[in-house]
Protein backbone atom coordinates (compact mmCIF):
# COMPACT_ATOMS: atom_id res chain seq x y z
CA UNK A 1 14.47 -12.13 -22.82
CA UNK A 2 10.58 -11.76 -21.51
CA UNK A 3 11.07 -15.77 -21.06
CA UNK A 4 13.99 -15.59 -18.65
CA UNK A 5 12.18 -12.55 -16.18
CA UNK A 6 9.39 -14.29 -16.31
CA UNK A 7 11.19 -16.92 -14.90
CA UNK A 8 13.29 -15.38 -12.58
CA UNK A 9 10.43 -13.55 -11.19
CA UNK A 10 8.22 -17.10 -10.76
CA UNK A 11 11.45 -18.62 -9.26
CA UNK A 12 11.75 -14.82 -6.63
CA UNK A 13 7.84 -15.92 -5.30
CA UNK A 14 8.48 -19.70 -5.09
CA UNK A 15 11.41 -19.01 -2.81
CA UNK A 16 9.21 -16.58 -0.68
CA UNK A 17 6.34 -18.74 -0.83
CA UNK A 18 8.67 -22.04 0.88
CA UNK A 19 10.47 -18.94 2.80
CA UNK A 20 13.42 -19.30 1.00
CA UNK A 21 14.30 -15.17 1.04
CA UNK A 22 14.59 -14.32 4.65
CA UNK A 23 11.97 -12.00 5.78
CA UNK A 24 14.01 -10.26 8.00
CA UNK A 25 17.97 -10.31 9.48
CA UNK A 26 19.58 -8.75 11.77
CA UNK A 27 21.64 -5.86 10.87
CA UNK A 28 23.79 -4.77 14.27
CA UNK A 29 24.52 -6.49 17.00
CA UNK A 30 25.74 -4.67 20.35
CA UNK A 31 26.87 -7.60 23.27
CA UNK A 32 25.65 -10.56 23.82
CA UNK A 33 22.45 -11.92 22.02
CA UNK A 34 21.15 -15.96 20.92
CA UNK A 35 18.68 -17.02 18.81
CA UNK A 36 17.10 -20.13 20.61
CA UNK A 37 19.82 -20.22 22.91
CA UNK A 38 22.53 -20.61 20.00
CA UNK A 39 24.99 -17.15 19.56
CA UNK A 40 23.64 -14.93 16.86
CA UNK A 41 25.93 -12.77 14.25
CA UNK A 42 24.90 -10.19 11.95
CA UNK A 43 23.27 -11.35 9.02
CA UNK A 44 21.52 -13.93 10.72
CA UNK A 45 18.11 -14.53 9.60
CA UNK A 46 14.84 -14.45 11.73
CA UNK A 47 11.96 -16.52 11.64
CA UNK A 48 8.42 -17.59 12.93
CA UNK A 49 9.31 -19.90 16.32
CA UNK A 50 12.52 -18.19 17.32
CA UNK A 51 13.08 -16.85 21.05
CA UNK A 52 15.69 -13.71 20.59
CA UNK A 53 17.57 -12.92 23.96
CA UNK A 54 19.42 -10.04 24.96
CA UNK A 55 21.36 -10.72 28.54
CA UNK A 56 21.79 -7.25 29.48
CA UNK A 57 19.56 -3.98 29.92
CA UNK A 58 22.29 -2.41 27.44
CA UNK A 59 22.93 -4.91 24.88
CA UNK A 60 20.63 -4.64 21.54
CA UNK A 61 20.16 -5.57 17.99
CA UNK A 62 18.21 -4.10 14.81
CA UNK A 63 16.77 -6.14 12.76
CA UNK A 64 15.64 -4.87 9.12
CA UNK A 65 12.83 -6.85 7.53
CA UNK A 66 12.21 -7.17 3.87
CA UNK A 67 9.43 -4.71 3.99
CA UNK A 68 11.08 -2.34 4.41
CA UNK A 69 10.37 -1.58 8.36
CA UNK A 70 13.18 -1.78 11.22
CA UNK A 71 13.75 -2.80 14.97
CA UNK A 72 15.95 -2.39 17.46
CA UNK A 73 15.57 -4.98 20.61
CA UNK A 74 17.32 -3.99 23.62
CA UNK A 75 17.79 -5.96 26.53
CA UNK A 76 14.69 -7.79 25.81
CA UNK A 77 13.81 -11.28 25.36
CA UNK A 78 11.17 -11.55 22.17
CA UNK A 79 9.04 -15.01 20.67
CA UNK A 80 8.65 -14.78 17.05
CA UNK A 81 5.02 -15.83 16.61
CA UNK A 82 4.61 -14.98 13.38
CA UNK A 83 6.82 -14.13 10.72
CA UNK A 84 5.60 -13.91 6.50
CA UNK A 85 6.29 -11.07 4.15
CA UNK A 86 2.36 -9.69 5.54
CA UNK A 87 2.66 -10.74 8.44
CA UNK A 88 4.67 -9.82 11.93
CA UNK A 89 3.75 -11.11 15.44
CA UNK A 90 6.03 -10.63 18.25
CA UNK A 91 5.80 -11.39 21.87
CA UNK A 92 7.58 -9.15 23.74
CA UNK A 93 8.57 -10.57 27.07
CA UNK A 94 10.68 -8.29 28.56
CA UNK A 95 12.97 -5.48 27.80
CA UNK A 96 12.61 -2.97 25.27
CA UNK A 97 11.79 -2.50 21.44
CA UNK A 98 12.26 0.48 19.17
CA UNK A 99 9.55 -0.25 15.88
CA UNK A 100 9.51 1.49 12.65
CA UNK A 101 7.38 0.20 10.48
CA UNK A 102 6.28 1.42 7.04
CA UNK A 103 2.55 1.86 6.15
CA UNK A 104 0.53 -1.10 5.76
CA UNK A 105 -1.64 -2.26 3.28
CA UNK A 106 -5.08 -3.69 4.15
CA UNK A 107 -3.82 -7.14 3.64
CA UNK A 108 -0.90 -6.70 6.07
CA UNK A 109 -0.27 -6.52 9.71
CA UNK A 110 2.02 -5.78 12.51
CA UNK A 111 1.34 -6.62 16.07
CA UNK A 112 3.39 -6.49 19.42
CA UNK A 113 1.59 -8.57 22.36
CA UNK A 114 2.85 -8.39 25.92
CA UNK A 115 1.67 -10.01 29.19
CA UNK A 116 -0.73 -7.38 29.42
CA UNK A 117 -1.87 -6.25 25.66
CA UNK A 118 -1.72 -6.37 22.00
CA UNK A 119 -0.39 -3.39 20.31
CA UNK A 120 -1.12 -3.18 16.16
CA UNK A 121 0.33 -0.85 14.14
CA UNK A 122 -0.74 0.47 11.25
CA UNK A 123 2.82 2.42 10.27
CA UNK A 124 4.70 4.21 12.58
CA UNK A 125 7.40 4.69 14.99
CA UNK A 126 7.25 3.59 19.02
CA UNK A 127 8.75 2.68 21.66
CA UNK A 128 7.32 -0.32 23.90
CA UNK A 129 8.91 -1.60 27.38
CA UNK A 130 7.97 -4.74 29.48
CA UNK A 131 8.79 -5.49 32.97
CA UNK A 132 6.97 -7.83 35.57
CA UNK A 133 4.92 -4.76 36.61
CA UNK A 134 3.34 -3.19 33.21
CA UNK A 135 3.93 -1.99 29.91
CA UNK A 136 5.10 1.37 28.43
CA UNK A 137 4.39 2.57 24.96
CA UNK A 138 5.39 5.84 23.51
CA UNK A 139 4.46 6.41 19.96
CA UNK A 140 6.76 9.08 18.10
CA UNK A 141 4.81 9.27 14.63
CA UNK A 142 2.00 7.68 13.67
CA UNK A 143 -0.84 5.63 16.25
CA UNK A 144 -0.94 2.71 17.71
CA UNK A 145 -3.67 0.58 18.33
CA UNK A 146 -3.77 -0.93 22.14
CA UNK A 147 -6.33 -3.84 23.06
CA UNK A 148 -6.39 -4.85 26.44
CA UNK A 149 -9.18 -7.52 27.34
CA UNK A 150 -12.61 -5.75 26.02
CA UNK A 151 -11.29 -2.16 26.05
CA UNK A 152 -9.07 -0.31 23.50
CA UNK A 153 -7.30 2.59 22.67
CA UNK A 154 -5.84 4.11 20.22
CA UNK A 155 -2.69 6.04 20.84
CA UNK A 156 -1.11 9.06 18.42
CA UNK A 157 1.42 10.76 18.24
CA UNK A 158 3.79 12.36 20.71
CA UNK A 159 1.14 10.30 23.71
CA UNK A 160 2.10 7.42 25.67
CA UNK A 161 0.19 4.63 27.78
CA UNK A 162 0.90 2.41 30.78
CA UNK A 163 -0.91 -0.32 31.22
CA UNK A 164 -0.94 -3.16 34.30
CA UNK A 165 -2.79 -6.22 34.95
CA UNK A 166 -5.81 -4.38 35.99
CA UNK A 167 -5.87 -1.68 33.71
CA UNK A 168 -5.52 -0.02 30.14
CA UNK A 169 -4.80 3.43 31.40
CA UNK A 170 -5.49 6.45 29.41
CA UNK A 171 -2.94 8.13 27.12
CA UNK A 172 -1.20 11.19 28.17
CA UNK A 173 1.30 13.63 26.41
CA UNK A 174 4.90 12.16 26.45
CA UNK A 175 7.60 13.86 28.02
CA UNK A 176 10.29 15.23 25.67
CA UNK A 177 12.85 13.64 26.92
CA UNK A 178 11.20 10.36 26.06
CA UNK A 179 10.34 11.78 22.18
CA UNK A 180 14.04 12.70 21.88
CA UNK A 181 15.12 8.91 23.32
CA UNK A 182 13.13 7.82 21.19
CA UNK A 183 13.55 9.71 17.99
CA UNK A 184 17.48 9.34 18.57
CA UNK A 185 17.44 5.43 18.53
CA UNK A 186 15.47 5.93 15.38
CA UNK A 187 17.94 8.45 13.66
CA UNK A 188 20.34 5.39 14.15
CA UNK A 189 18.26 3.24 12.71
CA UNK A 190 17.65 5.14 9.77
């Protein structure tokens, strides 16, 4: 009996190692999304090199990773940069996304970049929004960690930033109807 779950358990981290086990899928879909220009469905598995696209402002998807932590894109078009079970990169190139993400161990990490910054998160919940003119990021639990050429920040809870092409900003308190935005798109998630 030790024999065979010792087995299964060294066939479990070959198939993560060759990325067998998806790392993450998505969960809901609401309109119209692709996945490299090809029509997604629930269940479909992400991965490192994919281009997610979301047509309208309205239309989203979660995504649940196997980790444990939880996204919701919404009208947003997002390059997978990196993808491993310790490892998330996204670039977020427009549109909106909604990140929970558990606590991280040393060895892990969990980064957002934009046109303007890199965002790493340590485990938390916030809210980040691209358009051609700057960033937004409100952080409902937690802090996030904003780099932005040779400055950085680090933003806590219940604060936001904007940030442009010629500045980091500073954070200031969010407004509450921003919190409660946010903390209802996470209540759905949950």
């Amino acid at each position: 009996m030790k024999l065979f779950f010792l087995c299964a358990f060294f066939s479990l981290s070959t198939a993560f190692a060759q990325g067998i086990v998806a790392v993450a899928n998505i969960t809901k879909i609401q309109g119209a999304a692709t996945i490299n220009n090809e029509p997604v469905e629930v269940g479909h598995e992400i991965t490192a090199g994919t281009i997610i696209k979301l047509a309208k402002k309205g239309d989203y998807l979660d995504i649940k990773f196997q980790n444990g932590h939880k996204m919701r894109l919404m009208g947003a078009t997002v390059k997978v940069t990196d993808l491993t079970p310790k490892s998330t990169v996204m670039e977020l190139v427009t549109g909106t996304i909604y990140a929970w993400t558990n606590k991280l161990t040393n060895n892990e990490r969990f980064r957002v970049k934009t046109k303007w910054a890199s965002f790493a998160v340590r485990g938390t919940k916030f809210y980040l929004e691209e358009n051609k003119k700057e960033s937004y990021l409100c952080v409902c639990e937690g802090m996030v960690h904003v780099e932005k050429d040779n400055a950085a920040v680090d933003v806590e809870k219940d604060f936001d930033l904007y940030l442009s092409k010629k500045e980091l900003g500073k954070p200031i308190k969010a407004k509450a109807n921003m919190r409660k935005v946010c903390n209802d798109v996470f209540a759905e998630l949950n």
